[in-house]
C-alpha atoms as a PDB file:
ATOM      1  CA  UNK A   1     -55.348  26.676 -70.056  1.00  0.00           C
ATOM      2  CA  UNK A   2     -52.614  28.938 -71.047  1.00  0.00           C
ATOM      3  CA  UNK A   3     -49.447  28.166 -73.515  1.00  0.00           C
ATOM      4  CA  UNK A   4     -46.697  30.623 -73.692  1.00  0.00           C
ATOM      5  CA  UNK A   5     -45.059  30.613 -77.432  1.00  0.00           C
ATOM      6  CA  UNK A   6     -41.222  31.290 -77.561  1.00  0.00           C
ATOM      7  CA  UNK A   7     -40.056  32.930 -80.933  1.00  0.00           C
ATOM      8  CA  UNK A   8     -36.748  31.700 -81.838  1.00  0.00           C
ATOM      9  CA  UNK A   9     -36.308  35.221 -82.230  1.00  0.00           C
ATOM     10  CA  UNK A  10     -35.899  39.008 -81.216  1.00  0.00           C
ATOM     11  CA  UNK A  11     -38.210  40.077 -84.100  1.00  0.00           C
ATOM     12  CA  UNK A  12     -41.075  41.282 -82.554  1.00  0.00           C
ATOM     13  CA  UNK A  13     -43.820  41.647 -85.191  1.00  0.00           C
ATOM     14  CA  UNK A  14     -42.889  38.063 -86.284  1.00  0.00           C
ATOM     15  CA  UNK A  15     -43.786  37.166 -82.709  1.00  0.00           C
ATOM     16  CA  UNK A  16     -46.815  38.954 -83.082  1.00  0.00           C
ATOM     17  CA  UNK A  17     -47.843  36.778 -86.269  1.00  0.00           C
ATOM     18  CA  UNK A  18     -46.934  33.514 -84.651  1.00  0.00           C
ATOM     19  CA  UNK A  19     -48.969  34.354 -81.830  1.00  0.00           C
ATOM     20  CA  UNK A  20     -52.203  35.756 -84.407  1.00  0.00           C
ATOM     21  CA  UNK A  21     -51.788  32.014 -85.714  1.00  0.00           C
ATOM     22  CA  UNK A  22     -51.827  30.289 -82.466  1.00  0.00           C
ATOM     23  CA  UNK A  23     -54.462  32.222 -81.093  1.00  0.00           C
ATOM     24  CA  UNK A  24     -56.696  31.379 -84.316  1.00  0.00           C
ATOM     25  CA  UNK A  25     -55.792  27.327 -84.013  1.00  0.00           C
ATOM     26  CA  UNK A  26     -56.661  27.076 -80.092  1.00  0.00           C
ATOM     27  CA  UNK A  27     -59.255  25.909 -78.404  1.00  0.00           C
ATOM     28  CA  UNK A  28     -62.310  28.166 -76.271  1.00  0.00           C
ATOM     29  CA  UNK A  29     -60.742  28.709 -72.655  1.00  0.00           C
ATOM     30  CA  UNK A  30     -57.259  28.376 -74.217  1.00  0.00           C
ATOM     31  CA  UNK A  31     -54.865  31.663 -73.780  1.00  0.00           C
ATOM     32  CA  UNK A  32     -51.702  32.021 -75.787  1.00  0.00           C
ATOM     33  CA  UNK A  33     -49.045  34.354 -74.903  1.00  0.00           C
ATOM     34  CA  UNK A  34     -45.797  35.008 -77.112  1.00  0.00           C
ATOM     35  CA  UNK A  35     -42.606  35.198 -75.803  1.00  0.00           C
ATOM     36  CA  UNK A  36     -39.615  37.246 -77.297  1.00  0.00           C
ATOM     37  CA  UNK A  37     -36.010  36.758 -76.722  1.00  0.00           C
ATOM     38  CA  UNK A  38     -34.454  40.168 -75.170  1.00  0.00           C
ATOM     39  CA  UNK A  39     -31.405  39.138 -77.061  1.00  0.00           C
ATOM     40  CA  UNK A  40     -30.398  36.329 -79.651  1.00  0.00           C
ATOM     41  CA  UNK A  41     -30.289  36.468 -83.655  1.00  0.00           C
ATOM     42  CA  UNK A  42     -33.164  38.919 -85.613  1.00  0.00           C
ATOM     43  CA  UNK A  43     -34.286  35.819 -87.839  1.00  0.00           C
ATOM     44  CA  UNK A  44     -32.393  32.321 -87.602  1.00  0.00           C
ATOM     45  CA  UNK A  45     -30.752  31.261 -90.136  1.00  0.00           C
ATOM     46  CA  UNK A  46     -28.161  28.816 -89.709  1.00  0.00           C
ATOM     47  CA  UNK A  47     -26.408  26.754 -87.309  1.00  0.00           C
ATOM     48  CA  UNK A  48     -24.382  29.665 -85.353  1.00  0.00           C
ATOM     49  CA  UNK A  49     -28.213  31.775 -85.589  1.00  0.00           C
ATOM     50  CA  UNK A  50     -29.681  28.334 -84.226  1.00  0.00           C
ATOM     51  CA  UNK A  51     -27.381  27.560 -80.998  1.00  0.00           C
ATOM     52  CA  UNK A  52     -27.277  31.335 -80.225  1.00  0.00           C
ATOM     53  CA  UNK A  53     -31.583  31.261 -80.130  1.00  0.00           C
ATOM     54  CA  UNK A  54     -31.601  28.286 -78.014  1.00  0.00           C
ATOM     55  CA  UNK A  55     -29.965  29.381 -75.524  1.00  0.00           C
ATOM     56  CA  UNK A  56     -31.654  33.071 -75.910  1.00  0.00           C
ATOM     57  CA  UNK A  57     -35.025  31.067 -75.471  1.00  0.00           C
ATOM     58  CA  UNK A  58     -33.955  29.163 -72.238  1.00  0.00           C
ATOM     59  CA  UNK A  59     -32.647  32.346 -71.093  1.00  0.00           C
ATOM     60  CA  UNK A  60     -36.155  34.045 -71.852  1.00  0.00           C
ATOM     61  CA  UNK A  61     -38.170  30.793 -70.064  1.00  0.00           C
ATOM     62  CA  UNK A  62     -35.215  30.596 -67.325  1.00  0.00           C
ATOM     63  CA  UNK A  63     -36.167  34.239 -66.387  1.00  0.00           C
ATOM     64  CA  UNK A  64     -39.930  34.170 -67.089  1.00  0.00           C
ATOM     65  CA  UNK A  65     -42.083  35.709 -64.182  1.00  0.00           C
ATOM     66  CA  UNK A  66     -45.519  36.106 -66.231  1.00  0.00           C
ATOM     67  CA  UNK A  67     -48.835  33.978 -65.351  1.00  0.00           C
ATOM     68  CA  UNK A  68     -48.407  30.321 -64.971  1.00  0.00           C
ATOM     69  CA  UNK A  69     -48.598  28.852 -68.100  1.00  0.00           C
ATOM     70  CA  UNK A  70     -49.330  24.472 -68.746  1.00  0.00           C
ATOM     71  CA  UNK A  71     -47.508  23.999 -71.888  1.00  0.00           C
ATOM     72  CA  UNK A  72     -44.772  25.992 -74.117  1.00  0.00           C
ATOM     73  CA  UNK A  73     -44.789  25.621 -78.019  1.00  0.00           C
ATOM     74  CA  UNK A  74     -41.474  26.161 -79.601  1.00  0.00           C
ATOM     75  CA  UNK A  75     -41.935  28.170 -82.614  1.00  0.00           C
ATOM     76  CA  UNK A  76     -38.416  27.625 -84.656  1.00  0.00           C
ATOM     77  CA  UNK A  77     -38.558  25.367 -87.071  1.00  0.00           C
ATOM     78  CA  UNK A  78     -35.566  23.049 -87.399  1.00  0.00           C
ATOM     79  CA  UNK A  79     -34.126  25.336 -84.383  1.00  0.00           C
ATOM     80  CA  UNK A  80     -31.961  23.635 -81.515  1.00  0.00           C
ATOM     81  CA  UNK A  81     -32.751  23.959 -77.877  1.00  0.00           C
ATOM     82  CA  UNK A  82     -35.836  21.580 -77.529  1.00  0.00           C
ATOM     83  CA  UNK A  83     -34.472  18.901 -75.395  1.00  0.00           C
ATOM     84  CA  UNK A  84     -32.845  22.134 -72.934  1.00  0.00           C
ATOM     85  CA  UNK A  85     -36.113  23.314 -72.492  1.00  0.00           C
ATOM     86  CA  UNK A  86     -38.006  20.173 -71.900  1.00  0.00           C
ATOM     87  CA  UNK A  87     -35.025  19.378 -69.047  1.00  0.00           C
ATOM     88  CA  UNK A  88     -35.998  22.714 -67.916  1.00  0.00           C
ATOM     89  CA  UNK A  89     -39.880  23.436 -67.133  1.00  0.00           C
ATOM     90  CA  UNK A  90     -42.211  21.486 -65.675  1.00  0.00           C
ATOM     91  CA  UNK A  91     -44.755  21.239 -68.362  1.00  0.00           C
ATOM     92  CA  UNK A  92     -45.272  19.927 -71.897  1.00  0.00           C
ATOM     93  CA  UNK A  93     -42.727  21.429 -74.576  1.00  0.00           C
ATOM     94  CA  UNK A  94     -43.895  20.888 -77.945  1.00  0.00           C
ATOM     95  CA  UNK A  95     -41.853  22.038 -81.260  1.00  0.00           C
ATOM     96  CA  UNK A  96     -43.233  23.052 -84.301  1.00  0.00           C
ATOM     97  CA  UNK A  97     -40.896  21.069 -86.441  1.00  0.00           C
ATOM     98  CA  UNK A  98     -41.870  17.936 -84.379  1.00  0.00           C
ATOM     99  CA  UNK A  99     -45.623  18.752 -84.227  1.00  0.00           C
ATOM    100  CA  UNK A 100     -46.396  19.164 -88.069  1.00  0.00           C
ATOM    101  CA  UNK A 101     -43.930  15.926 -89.062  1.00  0.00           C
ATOM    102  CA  UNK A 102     -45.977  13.858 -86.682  1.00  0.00           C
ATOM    103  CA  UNK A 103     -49.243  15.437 -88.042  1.00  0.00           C
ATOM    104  CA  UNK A 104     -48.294  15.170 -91.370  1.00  0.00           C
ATOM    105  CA  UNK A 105     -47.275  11.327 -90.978  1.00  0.00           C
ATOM    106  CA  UNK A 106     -50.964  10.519 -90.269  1.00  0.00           C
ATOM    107  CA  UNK A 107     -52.038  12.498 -93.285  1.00  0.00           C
ATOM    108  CA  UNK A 108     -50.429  10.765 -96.565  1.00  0.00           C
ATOM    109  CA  UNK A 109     -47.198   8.314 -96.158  1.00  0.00           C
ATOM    110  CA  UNK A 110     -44.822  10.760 -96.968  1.00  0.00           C
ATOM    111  CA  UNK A 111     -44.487  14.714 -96.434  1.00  0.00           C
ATOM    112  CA  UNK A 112     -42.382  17.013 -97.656  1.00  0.00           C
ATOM    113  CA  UNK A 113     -41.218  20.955 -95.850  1.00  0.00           C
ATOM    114  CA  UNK A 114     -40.960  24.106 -97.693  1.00  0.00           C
ATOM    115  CA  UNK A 115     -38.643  26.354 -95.569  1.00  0.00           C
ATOM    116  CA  UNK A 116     -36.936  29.482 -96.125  1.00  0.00           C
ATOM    117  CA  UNK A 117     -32.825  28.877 -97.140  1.00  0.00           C
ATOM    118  CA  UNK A 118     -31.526  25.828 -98.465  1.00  0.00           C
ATOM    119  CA  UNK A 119     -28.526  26.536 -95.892  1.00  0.00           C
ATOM    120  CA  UNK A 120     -31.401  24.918 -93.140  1.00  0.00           C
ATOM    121  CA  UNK A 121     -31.921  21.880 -94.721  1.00  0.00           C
ATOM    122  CA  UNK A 122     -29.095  20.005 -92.169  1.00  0.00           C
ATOM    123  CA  UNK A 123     -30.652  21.516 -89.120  1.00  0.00           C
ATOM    124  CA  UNK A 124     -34.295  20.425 -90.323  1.00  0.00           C
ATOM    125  CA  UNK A 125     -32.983  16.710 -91.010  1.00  0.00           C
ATOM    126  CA  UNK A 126     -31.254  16.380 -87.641  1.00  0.00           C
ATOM    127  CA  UNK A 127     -34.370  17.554 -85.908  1.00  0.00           C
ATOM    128  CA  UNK A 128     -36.659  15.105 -87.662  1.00  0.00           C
ATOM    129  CA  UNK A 129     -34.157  12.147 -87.234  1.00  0.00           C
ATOM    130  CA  UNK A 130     -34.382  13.139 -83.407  1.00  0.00           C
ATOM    131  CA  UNK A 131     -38.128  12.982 -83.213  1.00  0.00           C
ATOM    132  CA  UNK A 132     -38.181   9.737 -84.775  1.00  0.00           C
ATOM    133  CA  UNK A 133     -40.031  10.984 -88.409  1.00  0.00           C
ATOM    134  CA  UNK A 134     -37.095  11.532 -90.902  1.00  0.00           C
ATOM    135  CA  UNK A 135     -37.750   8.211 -92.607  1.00  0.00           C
ATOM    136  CA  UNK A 136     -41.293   9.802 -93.958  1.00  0.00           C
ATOM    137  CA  UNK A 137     -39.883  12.985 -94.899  1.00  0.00           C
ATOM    138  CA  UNK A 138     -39.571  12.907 -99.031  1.00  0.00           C
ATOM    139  CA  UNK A 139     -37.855  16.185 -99.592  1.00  0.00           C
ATOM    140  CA  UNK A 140     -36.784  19.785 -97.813  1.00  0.00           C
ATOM    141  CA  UNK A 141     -36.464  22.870-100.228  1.00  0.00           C
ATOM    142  CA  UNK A 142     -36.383  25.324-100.183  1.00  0.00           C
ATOM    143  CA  UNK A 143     -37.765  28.520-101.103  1.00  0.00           C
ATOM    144  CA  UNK A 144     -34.650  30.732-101.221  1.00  0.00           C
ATOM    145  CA  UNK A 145     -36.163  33.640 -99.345  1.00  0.00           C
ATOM    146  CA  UNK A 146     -34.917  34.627 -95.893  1.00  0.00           C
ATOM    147  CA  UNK A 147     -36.875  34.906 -92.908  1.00  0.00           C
ATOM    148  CA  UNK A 148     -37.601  38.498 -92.960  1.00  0.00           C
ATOM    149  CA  UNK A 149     -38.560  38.468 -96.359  1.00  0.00           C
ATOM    150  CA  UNK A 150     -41.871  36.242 -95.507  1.00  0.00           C
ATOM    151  CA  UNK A 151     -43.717  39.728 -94.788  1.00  0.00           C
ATOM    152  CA  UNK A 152     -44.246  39.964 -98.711  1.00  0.00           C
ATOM    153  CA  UNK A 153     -47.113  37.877 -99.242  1.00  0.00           C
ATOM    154  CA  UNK A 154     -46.828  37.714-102.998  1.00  0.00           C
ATOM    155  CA  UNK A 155     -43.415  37.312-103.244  1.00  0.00           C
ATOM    156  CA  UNK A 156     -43.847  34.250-100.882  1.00  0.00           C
ATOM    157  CA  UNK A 157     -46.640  32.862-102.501  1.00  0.00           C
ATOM    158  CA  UNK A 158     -44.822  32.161-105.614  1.00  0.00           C
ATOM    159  CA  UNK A 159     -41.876  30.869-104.133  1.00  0.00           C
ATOM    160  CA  UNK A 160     -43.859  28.512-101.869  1.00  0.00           C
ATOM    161  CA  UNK A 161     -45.457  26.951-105.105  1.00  0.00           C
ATOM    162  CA  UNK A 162     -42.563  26.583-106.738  1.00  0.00           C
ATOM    163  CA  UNK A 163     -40.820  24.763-103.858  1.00  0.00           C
ATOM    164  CA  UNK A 164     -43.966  22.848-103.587  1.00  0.00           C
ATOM    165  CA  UNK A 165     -43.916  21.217-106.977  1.00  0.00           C
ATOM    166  CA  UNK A 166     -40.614  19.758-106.399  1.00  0.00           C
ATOM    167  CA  UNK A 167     -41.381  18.360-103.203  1.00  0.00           C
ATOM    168  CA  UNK A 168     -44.694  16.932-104.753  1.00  0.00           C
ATOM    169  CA  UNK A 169     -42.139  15.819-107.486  1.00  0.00           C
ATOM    170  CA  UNK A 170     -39.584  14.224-104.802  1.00  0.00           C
ATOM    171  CA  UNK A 171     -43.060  11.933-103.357  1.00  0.00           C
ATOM    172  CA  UNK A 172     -44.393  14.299-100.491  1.00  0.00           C
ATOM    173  CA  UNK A 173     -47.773  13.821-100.265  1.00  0.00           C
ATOM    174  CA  UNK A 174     -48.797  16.348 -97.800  1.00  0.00           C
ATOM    175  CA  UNK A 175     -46.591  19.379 -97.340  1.00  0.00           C
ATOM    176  CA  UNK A 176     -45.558  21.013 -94.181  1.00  0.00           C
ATOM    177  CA  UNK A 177     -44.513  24.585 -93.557  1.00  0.00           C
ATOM    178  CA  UNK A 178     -40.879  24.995 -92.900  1.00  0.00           C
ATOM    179  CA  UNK A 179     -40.960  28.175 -90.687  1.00  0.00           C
ATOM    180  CA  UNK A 180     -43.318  29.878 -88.090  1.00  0.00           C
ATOM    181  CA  UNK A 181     -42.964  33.113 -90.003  1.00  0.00           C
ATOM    182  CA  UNK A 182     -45.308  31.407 -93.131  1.00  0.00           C
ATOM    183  CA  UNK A 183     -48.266  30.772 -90.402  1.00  0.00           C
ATOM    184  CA  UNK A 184     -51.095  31.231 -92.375  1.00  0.00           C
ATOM    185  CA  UNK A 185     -50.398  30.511 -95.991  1.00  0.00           C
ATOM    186  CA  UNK A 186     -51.661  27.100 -95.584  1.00  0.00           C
ATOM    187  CA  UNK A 187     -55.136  27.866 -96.750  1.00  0.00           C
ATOM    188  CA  UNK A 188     -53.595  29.880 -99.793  1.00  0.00           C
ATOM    189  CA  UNK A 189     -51.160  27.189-100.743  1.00  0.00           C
ATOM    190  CA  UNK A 190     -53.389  24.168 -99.707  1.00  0.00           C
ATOM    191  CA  UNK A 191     -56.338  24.955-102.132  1.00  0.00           C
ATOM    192  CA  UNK A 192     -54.086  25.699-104.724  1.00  0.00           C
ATOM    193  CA  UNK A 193     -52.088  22.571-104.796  1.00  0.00           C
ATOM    194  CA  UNK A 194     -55.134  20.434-103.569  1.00  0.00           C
ATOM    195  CA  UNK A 195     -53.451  18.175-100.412  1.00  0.00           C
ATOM    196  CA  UNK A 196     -52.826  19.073 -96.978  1.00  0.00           C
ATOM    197  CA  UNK A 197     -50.636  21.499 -95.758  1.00  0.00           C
ATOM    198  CA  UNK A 198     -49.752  21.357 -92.283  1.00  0.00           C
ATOM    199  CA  UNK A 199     -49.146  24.692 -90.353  1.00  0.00           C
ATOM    200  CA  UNK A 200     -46.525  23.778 -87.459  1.00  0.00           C
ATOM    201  CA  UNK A 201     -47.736  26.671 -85.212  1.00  0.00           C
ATOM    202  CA  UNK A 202     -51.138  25.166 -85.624  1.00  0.00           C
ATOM    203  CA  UNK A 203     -50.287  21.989 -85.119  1.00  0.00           C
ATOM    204  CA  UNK A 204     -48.189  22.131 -81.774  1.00  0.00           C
ATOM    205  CA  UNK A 205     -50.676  24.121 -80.238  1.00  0.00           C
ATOM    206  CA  UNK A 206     -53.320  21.371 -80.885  1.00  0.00           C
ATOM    207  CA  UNK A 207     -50.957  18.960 -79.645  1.00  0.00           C
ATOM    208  CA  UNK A 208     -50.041  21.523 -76.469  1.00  0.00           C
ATOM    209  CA  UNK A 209     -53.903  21.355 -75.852  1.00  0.00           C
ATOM    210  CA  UNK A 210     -54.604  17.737 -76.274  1.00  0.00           C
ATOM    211  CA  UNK A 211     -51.434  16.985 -73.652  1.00  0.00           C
ATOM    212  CA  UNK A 212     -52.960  19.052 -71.535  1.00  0.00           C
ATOM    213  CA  UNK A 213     -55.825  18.255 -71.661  1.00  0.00           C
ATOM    214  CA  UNK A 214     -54.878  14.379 -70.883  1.00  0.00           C
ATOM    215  CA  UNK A 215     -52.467  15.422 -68.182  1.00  0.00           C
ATOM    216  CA  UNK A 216     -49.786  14.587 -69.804  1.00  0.00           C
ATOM    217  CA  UNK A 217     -46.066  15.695 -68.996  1.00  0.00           C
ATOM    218  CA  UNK A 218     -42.288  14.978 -70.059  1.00  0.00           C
ATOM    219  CA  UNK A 219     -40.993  11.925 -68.474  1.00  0.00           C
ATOM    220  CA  UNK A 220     -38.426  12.697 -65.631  1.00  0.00           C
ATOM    221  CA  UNK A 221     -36.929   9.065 -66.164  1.00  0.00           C
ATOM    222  CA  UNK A 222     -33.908   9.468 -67.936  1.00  0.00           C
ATOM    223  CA  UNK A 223     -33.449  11.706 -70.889  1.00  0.00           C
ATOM    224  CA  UNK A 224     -34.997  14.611 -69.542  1.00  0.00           C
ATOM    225  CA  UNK A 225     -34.997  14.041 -65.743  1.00  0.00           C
ATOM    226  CA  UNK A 226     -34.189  17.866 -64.245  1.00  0.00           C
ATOM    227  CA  UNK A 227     -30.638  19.347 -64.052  1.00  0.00           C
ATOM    228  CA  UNK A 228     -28.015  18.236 -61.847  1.00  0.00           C
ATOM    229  CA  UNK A 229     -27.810  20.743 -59.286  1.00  0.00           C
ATOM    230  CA  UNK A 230     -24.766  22.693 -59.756  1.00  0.00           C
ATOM    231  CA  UNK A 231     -23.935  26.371 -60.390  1.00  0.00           C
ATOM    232  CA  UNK A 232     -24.341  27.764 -63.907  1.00  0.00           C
ATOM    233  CA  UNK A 233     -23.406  31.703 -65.026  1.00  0.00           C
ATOM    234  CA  UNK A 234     -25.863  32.508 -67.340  1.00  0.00           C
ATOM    235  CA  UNK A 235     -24.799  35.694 -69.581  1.00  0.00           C
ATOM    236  CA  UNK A 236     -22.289  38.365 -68.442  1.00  0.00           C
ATOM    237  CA  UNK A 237     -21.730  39.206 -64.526  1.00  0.00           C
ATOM    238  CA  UNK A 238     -23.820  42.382 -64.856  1.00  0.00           C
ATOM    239  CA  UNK A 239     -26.484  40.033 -66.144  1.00  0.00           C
ATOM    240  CA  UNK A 240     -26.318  37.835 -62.961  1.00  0.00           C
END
């Protein structure tokens, strides 16, 4: 089985930890590759950071020509472009945000998610409300630390806890991580606080797997049946 891993952005050594965390949650016989927009935001933050890395990560999937791969994970958390990209491949999509909500719901009645910026808060409640698990979700706060500042561990450590406690405060009873870039500090931040902490990288590769696994696919009834044939530019002319 092999799942390809989009980053949400160009940012290559983030890439390179999403992947390190996917590779450690999947199964024997299961590859993971990591994919890296050629062009799009360095980290996304915000709504004008979030449209311009979905349609960087269709781009990057549009014009993949790798091995075959049976499932993508998504790896932006509270990032737009899911439903493009499930209209758009043939396989199972799965998105971090939606994977560790869905986890976290049959963990404790309600969860909360510790992200980077306050500023994604809005884009983190849409994408819940979408997937059906907003009315679980006690709290989002966040940290205050951008996305390229996750690379200091310490620094991030402390603000995670401190986010933590007032999500614990708000009701969450399990806690979710808010970004791909903090794959990993669920074992740090779990045994400190005592309760689960779900790791969304993690948790949509297990779900990838498991789909897989039960040859399961998106539904071509409907909401995601394949694009009306028609032509589309994608990028500049030169890029054509």
């Amino acid at each position: 089985m092999r799942i390809v891993v989009t980053n949400c952005n160009t940012t290559q050594e983030m890439t390179e930890e999403i992947v390190r965390g996917a590779r450690a949650a999947a199964g024997p016989g299961t590859t993971v590759d990591g994919l890296t927009p050629a062009w799009g935001p360095v980290s996304a933050e915000g709504w004008l950071d979030s449209y311009l890395s979905a349609a960087a990560v269709l781009d990057t999937l549009r014009t993949y020509d790798g091995p075959p791969y049976d499932a993508v994970v998504m790896a932006g958390f509270g990032e737009h472009g899911r439903e493009g990209v499930r209209e758009l491949v043939d396989t199972p999509v799965v998105d971090i945000t939606e994977a560790a909500a869905h986890l976290a719901c049959l963990l404790g009645r309600r969860y909360g998610v510790v992200t980077t910026l306050e500023r994604s808060r809005g884009q983190i409640e849409d994408s819940l409300e979408t997937a059906g698990v907003a009315r679980n979700c006690a709290a989002i706060v966040g940290t205050g630390l951008k996305v390229l500042d996750l690379g200091d561990e310490e620094r991030t450590e402390t603000a995670f806890l401190a986010a933590a406690e007032r999500a614990c405060a708000a009701g969450a009873e399990v806690l979710v991580l808010g970004c791909a870039g903090m794959t990993g500090l669920q074992r740090f931040v779990g045994e400190k606080l005592g309760l689960p902490v779900v790791d969304g990288v993690a948790a949509a590769v297990k779900l990838a797997e498991s789909l897989v696994a039960l040859g399961l696919t998106t539904s071509r009834i409907g909401t995601y049946a394949e694009p009306l044939p028609k032509r589309r530019v994608w990028g500049t002319p030169e890029r054509r």
